[in-house]
C-alpha atoms as a PDB file:
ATOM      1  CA  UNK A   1      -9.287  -2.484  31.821  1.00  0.00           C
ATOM      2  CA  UNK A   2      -8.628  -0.954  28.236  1.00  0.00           C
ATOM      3  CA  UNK A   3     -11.715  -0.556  26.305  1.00  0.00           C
ATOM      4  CA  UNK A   4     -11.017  -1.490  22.177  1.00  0.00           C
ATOM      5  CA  UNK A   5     -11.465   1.829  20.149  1.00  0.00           C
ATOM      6  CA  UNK A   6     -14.623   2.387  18.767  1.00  0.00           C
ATOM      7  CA  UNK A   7     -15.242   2.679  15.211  1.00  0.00           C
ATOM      8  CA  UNK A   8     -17.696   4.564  13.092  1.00  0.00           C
ATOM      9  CA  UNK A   9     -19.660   3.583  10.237  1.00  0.00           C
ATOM     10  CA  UNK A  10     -17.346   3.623   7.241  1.00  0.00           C
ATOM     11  CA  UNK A  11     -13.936   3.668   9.546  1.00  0.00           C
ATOM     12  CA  UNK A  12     -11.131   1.146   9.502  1.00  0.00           C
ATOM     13  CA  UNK A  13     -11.206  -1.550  11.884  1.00  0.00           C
ATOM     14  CA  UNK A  14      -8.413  -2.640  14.231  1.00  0.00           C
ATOM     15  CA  UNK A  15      -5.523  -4.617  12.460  1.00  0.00           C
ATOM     16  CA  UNK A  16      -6.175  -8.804  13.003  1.00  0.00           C
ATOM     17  CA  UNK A  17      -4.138 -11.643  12.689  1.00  0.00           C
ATOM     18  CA  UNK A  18      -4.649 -12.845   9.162  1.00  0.00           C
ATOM     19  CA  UNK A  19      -7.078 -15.968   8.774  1.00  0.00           C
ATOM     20  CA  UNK A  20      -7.079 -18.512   5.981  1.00  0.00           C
ATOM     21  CA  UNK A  21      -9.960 -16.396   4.507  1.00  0.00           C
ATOM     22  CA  UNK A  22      -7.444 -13.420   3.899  1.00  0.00           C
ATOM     23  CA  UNK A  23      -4.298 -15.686   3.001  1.00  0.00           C
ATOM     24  CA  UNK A  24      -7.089 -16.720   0.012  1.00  0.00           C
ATOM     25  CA  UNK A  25      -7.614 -12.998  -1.069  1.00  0.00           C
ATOM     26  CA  UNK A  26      -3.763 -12.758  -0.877  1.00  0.00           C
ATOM     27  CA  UNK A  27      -2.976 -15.660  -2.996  1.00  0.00           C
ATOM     28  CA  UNK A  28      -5.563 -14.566  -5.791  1.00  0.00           C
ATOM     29  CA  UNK A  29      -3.024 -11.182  -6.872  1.00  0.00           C
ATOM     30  CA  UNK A  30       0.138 -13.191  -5.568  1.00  0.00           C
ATOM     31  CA  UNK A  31       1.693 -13.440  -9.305  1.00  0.00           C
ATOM     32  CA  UNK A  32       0.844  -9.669  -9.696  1.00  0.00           C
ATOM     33  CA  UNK A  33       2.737  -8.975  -6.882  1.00  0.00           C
ATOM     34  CA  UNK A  34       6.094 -10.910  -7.434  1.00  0.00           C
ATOM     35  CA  UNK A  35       5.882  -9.571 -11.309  1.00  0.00           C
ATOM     36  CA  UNK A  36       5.545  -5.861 -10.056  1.00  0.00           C
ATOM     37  CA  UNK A  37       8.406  -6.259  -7.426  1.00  0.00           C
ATOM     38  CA  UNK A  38      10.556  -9.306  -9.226  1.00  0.00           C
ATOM     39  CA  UNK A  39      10.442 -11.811  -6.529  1.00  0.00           C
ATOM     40  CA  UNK A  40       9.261 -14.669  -6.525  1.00  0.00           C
ATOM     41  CA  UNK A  41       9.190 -16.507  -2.677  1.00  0.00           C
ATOM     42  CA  UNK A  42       6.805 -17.551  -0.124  1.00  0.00           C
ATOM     43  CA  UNK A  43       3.519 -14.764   0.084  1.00  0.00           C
ATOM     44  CA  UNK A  44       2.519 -15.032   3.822  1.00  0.00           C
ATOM     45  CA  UNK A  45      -0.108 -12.725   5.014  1.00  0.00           C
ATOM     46  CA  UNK A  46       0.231 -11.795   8.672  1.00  0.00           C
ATOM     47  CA  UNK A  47      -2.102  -8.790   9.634  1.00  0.00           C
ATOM     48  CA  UNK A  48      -5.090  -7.141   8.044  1.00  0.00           C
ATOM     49  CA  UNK A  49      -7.487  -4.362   8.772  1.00  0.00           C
ATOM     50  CA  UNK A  50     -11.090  -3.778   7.001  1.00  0.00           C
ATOM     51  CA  UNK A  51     -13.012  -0.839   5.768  1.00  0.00           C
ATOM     52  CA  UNK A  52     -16.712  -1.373   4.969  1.00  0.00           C
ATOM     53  CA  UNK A  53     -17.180   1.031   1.985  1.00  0.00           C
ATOM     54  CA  UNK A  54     -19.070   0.706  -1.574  1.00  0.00           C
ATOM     55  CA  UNK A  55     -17.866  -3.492  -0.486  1.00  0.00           C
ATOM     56  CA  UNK A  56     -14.743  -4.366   2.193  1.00  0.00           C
ATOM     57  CA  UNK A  57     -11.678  -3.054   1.725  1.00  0.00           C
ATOM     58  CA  UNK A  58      -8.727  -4.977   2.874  1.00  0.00           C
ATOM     59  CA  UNK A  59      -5.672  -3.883   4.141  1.00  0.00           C
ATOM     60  CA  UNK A  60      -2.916  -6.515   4.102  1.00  0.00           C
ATOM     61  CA  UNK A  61       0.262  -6.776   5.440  1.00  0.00           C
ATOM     62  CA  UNK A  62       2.512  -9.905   3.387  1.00  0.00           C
ATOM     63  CA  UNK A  63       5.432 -10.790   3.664  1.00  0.00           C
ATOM     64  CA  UNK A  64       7.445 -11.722   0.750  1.00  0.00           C
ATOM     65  CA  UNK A  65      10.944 -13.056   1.300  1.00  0.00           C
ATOM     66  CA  UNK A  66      12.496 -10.351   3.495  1.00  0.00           C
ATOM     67  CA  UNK A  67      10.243  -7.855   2.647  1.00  0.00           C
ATOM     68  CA  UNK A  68       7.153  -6.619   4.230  1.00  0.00           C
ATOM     69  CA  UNK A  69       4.265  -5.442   1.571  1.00  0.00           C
ATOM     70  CA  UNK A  70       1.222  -3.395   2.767  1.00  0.00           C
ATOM     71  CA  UNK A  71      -1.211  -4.700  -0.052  1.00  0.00           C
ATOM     72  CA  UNK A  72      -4.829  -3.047  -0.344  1.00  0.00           C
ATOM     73  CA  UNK A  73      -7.735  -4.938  -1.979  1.00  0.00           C
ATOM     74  CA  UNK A  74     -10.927  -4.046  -2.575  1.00  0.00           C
ATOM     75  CA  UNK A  75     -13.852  -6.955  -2.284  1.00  0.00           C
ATOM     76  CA  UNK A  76     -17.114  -5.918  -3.999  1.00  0.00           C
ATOM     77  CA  UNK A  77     -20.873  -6.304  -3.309  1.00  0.00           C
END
């Protein structure tokens, strides 16, 4: 049996199907998104990973139309 990596204090966690909790984070910078790239389509979020730092850092991977978007945000304490 496979043991899940460890992490350390500070490190990035293990990517995670995206939840309704992070589909919210990706909605809130959706329209900065499609105005930065010029598309405007369905914003799906479909993995994430976290990083406990000065907050939680999330790593998101979206898709938008047929591309695939690696978008960071940072939630603060």
């Amino acid at each position: 049996m496979e043991q899940a990596p460890q992490t350390h204090p500070g490190g990035l966690g293990g990517e995670k199907p995206a939840t309704s909790d992070i589909q919210q984070l990706c909605d809130m910078v959706k329209a900065d998104v499609e105005m930065k790239i010029g598309k405007n389509d369905e914003f799906v979020a479909v993995t994430y990973r976290s990083q406990v730092v000065a907050g939680t850092m999330f790593f998101i991977k979206v898709i938008l139309s047929d591309i695939v978007l690696d978008v960071s945000y940072l939630y603060s304490i």
